[in-house]
Protein backbone atom coordinates (compact mmCIF):
# COMPACT_ATOMS: atom_id res chain seq x y z
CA UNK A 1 -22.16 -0.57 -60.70
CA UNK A 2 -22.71 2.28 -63.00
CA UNK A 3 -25.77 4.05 -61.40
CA UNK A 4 -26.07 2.09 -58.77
CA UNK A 5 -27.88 -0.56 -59.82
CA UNK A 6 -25.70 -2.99 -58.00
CA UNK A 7 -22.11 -3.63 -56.55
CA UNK A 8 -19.86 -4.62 -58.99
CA UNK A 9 -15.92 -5.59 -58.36
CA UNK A 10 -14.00 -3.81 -60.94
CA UNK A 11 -10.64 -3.28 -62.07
CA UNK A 12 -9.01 0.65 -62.46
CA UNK A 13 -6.71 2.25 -64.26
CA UNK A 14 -5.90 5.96 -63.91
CA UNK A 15 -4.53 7.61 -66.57
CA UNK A 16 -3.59 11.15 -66.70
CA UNK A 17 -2.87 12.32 -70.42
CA UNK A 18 -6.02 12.10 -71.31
CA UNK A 19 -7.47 12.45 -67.30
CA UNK A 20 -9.38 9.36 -67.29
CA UNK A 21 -10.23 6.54 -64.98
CA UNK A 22 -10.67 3.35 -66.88
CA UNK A 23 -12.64 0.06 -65.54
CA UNK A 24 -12.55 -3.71 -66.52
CA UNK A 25 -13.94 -6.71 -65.50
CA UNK A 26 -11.05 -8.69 -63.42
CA UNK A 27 -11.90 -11.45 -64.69
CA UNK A 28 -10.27 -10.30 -68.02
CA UNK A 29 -10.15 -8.67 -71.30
CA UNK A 30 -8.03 -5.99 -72.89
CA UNK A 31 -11.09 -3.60 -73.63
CA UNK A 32 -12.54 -1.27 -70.96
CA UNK A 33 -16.18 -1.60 -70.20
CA UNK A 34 -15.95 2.27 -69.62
CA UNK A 35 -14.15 5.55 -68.50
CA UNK A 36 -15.01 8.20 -66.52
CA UNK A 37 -13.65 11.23 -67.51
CA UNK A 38 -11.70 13.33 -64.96
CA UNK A 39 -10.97 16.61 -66.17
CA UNK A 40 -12.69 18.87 -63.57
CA UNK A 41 -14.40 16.02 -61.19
CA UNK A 42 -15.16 16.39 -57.94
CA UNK A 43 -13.46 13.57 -55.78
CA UNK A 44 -14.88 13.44 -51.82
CA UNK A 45 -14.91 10.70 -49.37
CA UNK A 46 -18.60 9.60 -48.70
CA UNK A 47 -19.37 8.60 -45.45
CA UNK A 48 -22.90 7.38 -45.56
CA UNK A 49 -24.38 5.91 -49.38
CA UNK A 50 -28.03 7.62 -49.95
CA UNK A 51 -30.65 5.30 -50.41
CA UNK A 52 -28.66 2.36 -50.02
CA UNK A 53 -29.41 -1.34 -48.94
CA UNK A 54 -26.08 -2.05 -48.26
CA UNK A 55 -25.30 -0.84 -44.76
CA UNK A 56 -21.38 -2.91 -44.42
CA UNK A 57 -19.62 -0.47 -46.90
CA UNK A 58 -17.00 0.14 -43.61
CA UNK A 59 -17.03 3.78 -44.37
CA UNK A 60 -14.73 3.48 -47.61
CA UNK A 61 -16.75 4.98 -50.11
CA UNK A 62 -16.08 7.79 -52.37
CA UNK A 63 -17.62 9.85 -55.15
CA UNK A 64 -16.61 11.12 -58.15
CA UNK A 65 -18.94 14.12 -59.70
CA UNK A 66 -17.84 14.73 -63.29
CA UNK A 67 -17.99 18.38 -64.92
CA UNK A 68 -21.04 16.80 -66.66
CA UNK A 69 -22.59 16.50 -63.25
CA UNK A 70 -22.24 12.11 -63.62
CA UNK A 71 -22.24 10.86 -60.06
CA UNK A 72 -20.20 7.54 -59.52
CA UNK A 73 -19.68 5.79 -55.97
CA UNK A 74 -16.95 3.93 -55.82
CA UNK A 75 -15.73 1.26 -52.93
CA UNK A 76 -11.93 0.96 -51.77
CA UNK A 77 -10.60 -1.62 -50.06
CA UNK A 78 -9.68 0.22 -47.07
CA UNK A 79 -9.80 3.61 -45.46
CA UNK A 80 -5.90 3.80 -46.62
CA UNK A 81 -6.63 2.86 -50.27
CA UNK A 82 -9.66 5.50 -50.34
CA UNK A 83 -7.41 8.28 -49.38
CA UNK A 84 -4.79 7.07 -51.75
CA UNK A 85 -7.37 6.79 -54.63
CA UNK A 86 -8.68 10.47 -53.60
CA UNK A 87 -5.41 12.41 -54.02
CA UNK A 88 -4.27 10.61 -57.08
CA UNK A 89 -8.03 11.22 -58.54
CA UNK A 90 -7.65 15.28 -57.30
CA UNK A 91 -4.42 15.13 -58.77
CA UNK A 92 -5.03 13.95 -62.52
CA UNK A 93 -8.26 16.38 -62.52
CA UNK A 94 -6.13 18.79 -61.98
CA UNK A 95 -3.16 18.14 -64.30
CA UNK A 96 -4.81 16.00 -66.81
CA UNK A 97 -5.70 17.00 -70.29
């Protein structure tokens, strides 16, 4: 969840002209309930969540720090996925417009 304020399951889409990482709900719905915009981010694997609750994230988290300094954690569904998610995030920051 944006924040942090809890663990949502969310649907992505990367896009890369404009650099931005959309999310929906899964459950449906054409518009995005946001974007986070990529354009010189900061994409890193996280291996321990501060001040978290939830100690069963498996070591698949990873961060995205926007140019505007925006911190969002984000949970793959495997260590393969995160890596996958990582490089096409780096990728798009740097390419993107």
């Amino acid at each position: 969840g944006h924040r942090r304020k809890n663990w949502k399951v969310r649907k992505f889409v990367l896009r890369e002209d404009p650099a931005y990482l959309h999310y929906y709900d899964p459950a449906g719905g054409e518009e995005p309930l946001g974007a986070i915009h990529l354009r010189g981010c900061v994409v890193t694997a996280v291996e321990e969540m501060p001040d978290s609750k939830k100690q069963d994230v498996d070591n698949i988290l990873f961060e995205i720090i926007t140019a505007n300094d925006v911190h969002y954690y984000l949970q793959a569904a495997s260590a393969t996925e995160r890596t996958e998610w990582i490089r096409a995030i780096q990728a798009v920051a740097r390419t993107g417009k």
